[in-house]
PDB file of N, CA and C in Angstrom:
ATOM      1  N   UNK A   1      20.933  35.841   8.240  1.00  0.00           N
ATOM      2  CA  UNK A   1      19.651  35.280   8.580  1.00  0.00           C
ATOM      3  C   UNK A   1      19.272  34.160   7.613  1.00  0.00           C
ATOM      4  N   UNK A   2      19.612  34.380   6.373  1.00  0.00           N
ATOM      5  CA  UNK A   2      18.938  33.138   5.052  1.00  0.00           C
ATOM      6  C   UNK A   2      19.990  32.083   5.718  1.00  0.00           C
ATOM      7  N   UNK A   3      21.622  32.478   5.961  1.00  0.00           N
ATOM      8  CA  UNK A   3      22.218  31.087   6.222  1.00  0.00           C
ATOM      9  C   UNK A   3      21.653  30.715   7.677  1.00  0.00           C
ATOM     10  N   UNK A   4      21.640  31.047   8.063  1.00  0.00           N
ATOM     11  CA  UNK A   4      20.906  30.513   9.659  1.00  0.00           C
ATOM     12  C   UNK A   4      19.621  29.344   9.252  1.00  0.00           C
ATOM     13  N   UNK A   5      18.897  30.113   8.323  1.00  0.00           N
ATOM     14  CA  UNK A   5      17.201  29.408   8.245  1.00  0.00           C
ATOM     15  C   UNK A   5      17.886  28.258   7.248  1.00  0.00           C
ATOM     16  N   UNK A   6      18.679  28.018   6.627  1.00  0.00           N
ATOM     17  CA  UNK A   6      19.396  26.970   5.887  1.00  0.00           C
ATOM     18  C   UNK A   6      19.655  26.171   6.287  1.00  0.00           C
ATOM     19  N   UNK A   7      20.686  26.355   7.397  1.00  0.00           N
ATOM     20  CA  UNK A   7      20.840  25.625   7.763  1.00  0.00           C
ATOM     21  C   UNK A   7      20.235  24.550   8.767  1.00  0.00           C
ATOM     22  N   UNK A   8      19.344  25.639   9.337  1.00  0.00           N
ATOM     23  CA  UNK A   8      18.559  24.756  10.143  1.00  0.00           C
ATOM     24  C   UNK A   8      17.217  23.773   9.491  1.00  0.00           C
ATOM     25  N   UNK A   9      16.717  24.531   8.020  1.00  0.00           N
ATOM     26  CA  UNK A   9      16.528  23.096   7.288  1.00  0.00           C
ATOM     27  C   UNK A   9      17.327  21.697   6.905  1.00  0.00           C
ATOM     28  N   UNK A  10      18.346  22.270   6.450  1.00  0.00           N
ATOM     29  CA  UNK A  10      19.852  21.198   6.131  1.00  0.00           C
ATOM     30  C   UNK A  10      19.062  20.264   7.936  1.00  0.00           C
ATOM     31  N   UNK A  11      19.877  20.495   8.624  1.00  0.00           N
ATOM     32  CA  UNK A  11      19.836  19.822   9.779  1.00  0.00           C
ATOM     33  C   UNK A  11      18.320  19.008  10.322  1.00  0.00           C
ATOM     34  N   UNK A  12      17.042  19.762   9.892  1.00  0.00           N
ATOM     35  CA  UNK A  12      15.960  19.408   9.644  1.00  0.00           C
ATOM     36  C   UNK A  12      16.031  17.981   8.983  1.00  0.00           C
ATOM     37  N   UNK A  13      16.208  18.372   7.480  1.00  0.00           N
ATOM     38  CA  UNK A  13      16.506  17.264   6.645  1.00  0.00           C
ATOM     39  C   UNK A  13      16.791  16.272   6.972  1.00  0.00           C
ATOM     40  N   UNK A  14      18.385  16.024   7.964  1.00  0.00           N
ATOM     41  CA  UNK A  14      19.078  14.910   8.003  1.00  0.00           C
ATOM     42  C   UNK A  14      18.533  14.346   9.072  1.00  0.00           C
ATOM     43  N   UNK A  15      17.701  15.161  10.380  1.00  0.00           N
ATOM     44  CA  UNK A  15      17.124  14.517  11.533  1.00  0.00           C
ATOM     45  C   UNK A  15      15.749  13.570  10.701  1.00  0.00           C
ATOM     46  N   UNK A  16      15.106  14.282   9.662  1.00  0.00           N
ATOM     47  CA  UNK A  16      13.976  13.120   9.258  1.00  0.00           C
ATOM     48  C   UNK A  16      13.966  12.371   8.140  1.00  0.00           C
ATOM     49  N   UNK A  17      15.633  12.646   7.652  1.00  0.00           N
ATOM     50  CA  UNK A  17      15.508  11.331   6.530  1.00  0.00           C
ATOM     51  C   UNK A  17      15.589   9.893   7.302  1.00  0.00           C
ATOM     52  N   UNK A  18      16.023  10.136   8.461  1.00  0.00           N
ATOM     53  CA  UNK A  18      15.749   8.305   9.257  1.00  0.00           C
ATOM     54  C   UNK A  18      14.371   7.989   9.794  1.00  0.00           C
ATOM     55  N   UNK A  19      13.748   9.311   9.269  1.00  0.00           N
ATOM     56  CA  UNK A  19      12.399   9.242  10.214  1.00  0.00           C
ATOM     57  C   UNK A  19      11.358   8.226   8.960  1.00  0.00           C
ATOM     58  N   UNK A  20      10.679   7.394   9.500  1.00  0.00           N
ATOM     59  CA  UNK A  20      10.006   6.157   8.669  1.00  0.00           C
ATOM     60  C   UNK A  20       8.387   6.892   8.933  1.00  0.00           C
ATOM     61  N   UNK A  21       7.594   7.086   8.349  1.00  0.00           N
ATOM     62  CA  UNK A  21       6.030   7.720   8.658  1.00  0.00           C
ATOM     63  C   UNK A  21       5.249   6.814   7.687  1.00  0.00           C
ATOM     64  N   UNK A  22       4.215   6.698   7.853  1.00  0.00           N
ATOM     65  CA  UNK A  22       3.255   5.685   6.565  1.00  0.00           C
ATOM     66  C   UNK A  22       1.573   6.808   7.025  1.00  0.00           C
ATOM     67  N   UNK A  23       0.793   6.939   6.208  1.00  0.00           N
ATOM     68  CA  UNK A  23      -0.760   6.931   6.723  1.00  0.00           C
ATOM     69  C   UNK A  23      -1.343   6.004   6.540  1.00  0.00           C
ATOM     70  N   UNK A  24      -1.365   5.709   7.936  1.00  0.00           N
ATOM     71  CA  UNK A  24      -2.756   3.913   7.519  1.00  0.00           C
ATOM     72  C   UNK A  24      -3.821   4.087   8.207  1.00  0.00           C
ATOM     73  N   UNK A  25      -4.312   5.139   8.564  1.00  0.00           N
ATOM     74  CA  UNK A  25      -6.017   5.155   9.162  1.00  0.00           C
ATOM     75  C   UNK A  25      -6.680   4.623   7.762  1.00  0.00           C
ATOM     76  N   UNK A  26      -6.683   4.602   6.552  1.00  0.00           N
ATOM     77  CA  UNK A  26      -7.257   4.519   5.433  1.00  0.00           C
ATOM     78  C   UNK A  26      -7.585   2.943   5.093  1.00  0.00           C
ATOM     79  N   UNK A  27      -5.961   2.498   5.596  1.00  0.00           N
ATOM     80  CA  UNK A  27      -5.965   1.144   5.070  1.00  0.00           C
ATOM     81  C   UNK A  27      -6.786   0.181   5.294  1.00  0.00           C
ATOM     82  N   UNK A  28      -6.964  -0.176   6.579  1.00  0.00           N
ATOM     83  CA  UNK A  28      -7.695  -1.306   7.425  1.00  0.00           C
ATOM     84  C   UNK A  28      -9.754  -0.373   6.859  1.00  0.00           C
ATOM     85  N   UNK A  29      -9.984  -0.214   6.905  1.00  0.00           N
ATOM     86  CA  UNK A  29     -10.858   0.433   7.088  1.00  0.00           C
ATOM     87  C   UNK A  29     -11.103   0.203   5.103  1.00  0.00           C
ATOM     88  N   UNK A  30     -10.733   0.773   4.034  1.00  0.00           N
ATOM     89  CA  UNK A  30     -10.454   0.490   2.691  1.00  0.00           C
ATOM     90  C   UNK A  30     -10.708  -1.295   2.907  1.00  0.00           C
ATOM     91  N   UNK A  31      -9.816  -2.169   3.040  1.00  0.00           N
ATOM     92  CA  UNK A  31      -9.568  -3.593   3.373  1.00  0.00           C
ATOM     93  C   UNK A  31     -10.999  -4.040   3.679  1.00  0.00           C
ATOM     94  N   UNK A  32     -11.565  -3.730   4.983  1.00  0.00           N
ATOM     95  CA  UNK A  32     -12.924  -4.149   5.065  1.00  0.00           C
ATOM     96  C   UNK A  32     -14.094  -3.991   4.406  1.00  0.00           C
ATOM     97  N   UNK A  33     -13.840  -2.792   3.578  1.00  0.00           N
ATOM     98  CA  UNK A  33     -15.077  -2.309   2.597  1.00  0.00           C
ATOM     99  C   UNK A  33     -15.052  -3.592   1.402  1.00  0.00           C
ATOM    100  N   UNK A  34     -13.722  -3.717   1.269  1.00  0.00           N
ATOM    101  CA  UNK A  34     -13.842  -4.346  -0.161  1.00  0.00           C
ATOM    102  C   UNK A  34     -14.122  -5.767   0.094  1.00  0.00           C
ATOM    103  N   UNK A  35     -13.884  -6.293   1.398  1.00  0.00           N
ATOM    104  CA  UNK A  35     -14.155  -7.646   2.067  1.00  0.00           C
ATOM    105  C   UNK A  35     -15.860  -7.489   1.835  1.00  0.00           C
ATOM    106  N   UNK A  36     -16.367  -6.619   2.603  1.00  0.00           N
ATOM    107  CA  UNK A  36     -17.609  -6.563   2.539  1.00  0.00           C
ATOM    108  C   UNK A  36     -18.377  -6.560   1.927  1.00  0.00           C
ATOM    109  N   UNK A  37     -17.854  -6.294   0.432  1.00  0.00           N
ATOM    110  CA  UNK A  37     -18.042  -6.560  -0.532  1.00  0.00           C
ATOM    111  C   UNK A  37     -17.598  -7.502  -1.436  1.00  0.00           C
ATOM    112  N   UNK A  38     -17.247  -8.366  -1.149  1.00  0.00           N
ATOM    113  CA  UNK A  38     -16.743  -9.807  -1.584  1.00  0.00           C
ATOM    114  C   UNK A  38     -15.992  -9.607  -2.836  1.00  0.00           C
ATOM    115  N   UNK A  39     -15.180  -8.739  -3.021  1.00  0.00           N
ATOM    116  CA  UNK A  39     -14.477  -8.401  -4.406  1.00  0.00           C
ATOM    117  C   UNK A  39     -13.822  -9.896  -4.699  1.00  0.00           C
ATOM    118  N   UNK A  40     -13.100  -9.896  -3.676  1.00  0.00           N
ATOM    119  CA  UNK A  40     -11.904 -11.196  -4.268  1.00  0.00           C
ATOM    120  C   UNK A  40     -12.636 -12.382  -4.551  1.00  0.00           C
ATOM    121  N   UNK A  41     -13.984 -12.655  -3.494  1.00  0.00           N
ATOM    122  CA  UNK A  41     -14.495 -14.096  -4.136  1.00  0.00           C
ATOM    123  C   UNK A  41     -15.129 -13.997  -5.556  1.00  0.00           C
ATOM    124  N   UNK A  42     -15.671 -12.614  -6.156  1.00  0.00           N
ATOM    125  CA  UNK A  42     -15.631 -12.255  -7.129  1.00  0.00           C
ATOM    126  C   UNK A  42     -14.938 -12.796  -8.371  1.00  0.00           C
ATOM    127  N   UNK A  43     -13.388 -12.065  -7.923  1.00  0.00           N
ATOM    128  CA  UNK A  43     -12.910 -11.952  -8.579  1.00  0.00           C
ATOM    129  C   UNK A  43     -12.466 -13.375  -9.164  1.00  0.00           C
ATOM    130  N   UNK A  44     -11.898 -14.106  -8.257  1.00  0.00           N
ATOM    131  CA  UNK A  44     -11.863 -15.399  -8.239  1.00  0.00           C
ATOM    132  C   UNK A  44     -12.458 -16.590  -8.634  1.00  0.00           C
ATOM    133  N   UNK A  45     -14.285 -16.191  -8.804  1.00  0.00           N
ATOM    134  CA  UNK A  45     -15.019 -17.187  -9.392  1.00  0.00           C
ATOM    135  C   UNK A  45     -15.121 -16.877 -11.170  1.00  0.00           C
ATOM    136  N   UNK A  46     -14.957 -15.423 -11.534  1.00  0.00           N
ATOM    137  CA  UNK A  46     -14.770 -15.236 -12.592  1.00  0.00           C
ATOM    138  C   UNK A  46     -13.924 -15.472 -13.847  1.00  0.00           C
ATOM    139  N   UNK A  47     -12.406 -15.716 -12.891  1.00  0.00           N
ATOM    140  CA  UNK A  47     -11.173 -15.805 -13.441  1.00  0.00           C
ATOM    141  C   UNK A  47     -11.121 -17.080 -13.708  1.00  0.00           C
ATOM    142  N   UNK A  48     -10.387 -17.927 -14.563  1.00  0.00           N
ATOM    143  CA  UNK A  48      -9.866 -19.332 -14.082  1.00  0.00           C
ATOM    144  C   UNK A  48      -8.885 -19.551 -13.149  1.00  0.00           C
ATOM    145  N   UNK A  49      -8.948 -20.596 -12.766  1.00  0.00           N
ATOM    146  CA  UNK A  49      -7.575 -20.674 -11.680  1.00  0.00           C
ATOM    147  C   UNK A  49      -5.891 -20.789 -12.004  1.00  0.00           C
ATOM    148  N   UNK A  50      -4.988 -20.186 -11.605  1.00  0.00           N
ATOM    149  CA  UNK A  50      -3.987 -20.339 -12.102  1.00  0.00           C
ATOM    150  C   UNK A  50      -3.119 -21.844 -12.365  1.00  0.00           C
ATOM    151  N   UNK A  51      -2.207 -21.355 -13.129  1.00  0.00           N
ATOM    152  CA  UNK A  51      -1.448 -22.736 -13.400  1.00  0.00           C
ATOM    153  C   UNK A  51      -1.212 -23.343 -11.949  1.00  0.00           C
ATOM    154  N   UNK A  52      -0.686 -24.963 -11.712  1.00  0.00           N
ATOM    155  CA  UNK A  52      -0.237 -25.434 -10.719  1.00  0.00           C
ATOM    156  C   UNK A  52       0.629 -24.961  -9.922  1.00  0.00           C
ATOM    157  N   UNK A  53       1.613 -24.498 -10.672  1.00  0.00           N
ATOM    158  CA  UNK A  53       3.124 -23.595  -9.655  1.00  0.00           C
ATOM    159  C   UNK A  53       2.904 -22.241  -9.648  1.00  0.00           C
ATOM    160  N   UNK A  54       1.582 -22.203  -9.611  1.00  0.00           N
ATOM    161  CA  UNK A  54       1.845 -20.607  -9.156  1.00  0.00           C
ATOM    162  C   UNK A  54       1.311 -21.019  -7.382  1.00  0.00           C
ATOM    163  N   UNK A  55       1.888 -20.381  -6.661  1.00  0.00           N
ATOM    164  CA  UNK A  55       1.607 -20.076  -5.036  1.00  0.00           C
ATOM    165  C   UNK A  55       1.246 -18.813  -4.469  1.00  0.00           C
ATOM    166  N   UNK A  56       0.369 -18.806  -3.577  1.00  0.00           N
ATOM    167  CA  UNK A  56       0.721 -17.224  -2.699  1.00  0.00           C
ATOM    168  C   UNK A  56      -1.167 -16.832  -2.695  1.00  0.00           C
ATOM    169  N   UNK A  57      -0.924 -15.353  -3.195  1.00  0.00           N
ATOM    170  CA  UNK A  57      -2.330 -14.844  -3.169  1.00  0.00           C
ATOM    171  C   UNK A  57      -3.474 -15.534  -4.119  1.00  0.00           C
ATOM    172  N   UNK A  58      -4.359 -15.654  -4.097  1.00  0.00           N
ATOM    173  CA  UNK A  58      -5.674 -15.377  -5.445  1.00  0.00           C
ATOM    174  C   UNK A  58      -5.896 -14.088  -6.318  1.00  0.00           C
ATOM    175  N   UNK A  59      -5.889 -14.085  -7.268  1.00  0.00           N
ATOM    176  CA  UNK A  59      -6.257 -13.264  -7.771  1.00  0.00           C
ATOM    177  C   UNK A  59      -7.065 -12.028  -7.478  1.00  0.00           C
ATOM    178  N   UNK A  60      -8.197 -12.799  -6.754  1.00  0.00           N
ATOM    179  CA  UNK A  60      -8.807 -12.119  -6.204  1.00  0.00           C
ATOM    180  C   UNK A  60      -7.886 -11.113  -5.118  1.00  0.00           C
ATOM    181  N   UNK A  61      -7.356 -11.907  -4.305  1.00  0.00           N
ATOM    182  CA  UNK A  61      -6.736 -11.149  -3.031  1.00  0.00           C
ATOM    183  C   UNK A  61      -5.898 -10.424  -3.756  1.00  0.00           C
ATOM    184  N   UNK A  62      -5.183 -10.371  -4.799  1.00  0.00           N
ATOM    185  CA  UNK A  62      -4.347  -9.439  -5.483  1.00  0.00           C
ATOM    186  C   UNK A  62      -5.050  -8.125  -5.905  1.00  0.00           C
ATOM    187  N   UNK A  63      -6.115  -8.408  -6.049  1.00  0.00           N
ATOM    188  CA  UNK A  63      -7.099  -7.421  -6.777  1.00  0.00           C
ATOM    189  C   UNK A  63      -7.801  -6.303  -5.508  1.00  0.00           C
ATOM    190  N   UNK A  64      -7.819  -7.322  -4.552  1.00  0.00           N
ATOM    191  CA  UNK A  64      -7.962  -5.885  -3.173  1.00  0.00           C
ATOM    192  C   UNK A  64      -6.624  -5.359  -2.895  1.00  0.00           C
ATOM    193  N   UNK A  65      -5.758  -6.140  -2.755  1.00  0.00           N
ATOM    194  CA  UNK A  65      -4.305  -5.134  -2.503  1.00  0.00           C
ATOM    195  C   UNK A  65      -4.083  -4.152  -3.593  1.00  0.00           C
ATOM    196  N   UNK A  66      -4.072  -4.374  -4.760  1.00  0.00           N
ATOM    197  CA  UNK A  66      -4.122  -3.001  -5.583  1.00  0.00           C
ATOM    198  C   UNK A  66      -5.015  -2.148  -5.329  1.00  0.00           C
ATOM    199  N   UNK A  67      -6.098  -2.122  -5.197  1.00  0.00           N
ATOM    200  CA  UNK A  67      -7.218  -1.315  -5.301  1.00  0.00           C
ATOM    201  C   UNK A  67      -7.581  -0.653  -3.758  1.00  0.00           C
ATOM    202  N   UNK A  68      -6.610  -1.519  -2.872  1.00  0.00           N
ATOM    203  CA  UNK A  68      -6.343  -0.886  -1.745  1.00  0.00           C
ATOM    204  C   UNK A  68      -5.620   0.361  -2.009  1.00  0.00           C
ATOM    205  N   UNK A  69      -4.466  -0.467  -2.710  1.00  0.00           N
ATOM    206  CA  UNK A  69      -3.447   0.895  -2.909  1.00  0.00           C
ATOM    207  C   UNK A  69      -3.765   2.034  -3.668  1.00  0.00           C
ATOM    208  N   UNK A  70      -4.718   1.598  -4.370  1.00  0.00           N
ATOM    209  CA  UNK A  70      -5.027   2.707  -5.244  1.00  0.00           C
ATOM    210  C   UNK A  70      -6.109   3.759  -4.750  1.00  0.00           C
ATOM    211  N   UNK A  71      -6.637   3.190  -4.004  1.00  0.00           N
ATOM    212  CA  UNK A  71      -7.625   4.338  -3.315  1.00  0.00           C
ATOM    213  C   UNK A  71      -6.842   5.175  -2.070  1.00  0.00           C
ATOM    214  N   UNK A  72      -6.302   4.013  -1.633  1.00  0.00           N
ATOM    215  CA  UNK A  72      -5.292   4.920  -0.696  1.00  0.00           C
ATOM    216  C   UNK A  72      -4.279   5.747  -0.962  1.00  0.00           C
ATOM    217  N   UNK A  73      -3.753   5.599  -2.073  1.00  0.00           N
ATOM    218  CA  UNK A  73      -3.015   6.517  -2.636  1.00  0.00           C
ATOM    219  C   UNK A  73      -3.602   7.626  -3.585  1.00  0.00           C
ATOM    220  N   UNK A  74      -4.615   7.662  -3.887  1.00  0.00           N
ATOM    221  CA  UNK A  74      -5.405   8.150  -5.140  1.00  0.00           C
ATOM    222  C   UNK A  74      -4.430   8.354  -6.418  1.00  0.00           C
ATOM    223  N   UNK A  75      -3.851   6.797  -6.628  1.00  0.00           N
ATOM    224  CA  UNK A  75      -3.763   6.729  -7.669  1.00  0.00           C
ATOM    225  C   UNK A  75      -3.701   5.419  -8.309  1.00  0.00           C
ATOM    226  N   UNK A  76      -3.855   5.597  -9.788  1.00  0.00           N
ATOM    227  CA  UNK A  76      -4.499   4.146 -10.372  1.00  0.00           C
ATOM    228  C   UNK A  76      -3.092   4.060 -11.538  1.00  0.00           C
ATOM    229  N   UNK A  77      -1.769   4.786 -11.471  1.00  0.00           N
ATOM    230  CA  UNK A  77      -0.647   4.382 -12.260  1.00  0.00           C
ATOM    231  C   UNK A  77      -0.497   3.022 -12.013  1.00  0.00           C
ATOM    232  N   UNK A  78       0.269   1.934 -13.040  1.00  0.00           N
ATOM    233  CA  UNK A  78       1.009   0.636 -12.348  1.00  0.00           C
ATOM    234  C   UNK A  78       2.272   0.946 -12.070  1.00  0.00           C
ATOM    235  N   UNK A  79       2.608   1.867 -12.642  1.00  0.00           N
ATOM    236  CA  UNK A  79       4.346   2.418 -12.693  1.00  0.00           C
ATOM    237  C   UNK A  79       4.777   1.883 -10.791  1.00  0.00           C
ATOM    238  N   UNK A  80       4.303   2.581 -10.336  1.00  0.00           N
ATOM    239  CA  UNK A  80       4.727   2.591  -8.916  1.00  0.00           C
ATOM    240  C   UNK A  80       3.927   1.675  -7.800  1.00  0.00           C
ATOM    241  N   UNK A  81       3.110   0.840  -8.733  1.00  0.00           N
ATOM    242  CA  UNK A  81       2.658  -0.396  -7.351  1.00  0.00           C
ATOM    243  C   UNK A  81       3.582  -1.408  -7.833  1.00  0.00           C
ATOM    244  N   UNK A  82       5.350  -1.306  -7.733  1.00  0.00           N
ATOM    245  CA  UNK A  82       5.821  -2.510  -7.925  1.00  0.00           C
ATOM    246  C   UNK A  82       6.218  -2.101  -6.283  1.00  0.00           C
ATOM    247  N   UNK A  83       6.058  -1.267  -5.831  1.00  0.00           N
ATOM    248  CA  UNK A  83       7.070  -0.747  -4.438  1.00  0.00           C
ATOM    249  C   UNK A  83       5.656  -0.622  -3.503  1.00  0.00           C
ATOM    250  N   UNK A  84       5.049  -0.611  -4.124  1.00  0.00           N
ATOM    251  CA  UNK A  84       3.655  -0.268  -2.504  1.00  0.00           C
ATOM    252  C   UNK A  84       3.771  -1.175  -1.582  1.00  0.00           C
ATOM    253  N   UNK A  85       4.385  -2.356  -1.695  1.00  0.00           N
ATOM    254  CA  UNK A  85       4.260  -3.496  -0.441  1.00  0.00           C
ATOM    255  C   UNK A  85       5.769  -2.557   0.485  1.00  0.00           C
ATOM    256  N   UNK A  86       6.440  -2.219   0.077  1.00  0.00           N
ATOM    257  CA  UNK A  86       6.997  -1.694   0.977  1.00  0.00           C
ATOM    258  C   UNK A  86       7.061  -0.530   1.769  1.00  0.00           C
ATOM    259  N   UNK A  87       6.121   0.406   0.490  1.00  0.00           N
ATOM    260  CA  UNK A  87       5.692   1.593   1.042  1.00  0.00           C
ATOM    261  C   UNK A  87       4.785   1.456   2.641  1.00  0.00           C
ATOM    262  N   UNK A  88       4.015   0.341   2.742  1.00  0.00           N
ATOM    263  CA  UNK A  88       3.352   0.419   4.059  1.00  0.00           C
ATOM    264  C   UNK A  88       3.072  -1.171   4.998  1.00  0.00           C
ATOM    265  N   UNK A  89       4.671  -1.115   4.749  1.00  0.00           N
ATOM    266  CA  UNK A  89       5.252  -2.897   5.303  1.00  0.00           C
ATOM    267  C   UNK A  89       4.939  -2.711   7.354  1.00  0.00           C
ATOM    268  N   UNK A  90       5.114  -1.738   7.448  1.00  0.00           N
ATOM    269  CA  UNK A  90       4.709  -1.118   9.223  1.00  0.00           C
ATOM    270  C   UNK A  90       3.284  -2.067   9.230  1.00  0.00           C
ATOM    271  N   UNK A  91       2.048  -0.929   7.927  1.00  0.00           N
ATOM    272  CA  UNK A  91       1.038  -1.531   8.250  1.00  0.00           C
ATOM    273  C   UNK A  91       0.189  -2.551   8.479  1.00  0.00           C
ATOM    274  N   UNK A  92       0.953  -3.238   7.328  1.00  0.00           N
ATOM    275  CA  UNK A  92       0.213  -4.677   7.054  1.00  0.00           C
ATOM    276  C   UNK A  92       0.860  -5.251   8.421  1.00  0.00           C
ATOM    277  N   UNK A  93       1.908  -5.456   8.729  1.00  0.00           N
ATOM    278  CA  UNK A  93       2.440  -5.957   9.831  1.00  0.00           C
ATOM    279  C   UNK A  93       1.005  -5.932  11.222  1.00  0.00           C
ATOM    280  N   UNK A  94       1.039  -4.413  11.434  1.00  0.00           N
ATOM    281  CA  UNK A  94       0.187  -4.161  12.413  1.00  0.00           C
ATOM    282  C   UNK A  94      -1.072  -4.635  12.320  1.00  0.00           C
ATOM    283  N   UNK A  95      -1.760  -4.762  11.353  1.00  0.00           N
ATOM    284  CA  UNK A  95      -3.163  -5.457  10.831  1.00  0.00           C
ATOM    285  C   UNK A  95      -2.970  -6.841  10.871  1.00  0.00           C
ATOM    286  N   UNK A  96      -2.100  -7.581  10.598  1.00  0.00           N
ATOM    287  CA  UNK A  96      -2.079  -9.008  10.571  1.00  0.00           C
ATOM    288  C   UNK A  96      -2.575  -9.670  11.792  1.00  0.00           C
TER     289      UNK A  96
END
């Protein structure tokens, strides 16, 4: 009976390690609060502006994507927001 229930975790296992899942009811919904609250223009009028070659986000907009992640994840480590853009690459997709 234990090898039976084994195995049928084993087999469990390998059917949902291809399986891809994210929770994003949080996200979009997080995203607008902090819009609504004008964090990034905030953040942005406070900061100076970056050097010339830098491209891409504002500061500001950097500062809601973390704090996205961090509420959505309930956690505030940096260790592991070098990987959060991929952790919920589905979502942002779908929100865009």
């Amino acid at each position: 009976m234990y090898a039976e229930k084994e195995v049928e975790r084993i087999e469990r296992a390998i059917f949902l390690k291809g399986t891809n899942s994210e929770r994003a009811d949080d996200i979009p919904l997080i995203i607008h609060w902090l819009q609504q609250m004008e964090i990034a223009s905030i953040i942005d009028q406070e900061l100076a502006p970056p050097h010339g070659n830098r491209k891409g986000l504002s500061y500001g907009q950097l500062a809601v994507l973390f704090l996205t992640y961090v509420v959505s994840q309930l956690a505030h480590s940096l260790a592991p927001v070098g990987g959060a853009g991929s952790l919920v690459n589905q979502t942002i997709d779908c929100v865009r």
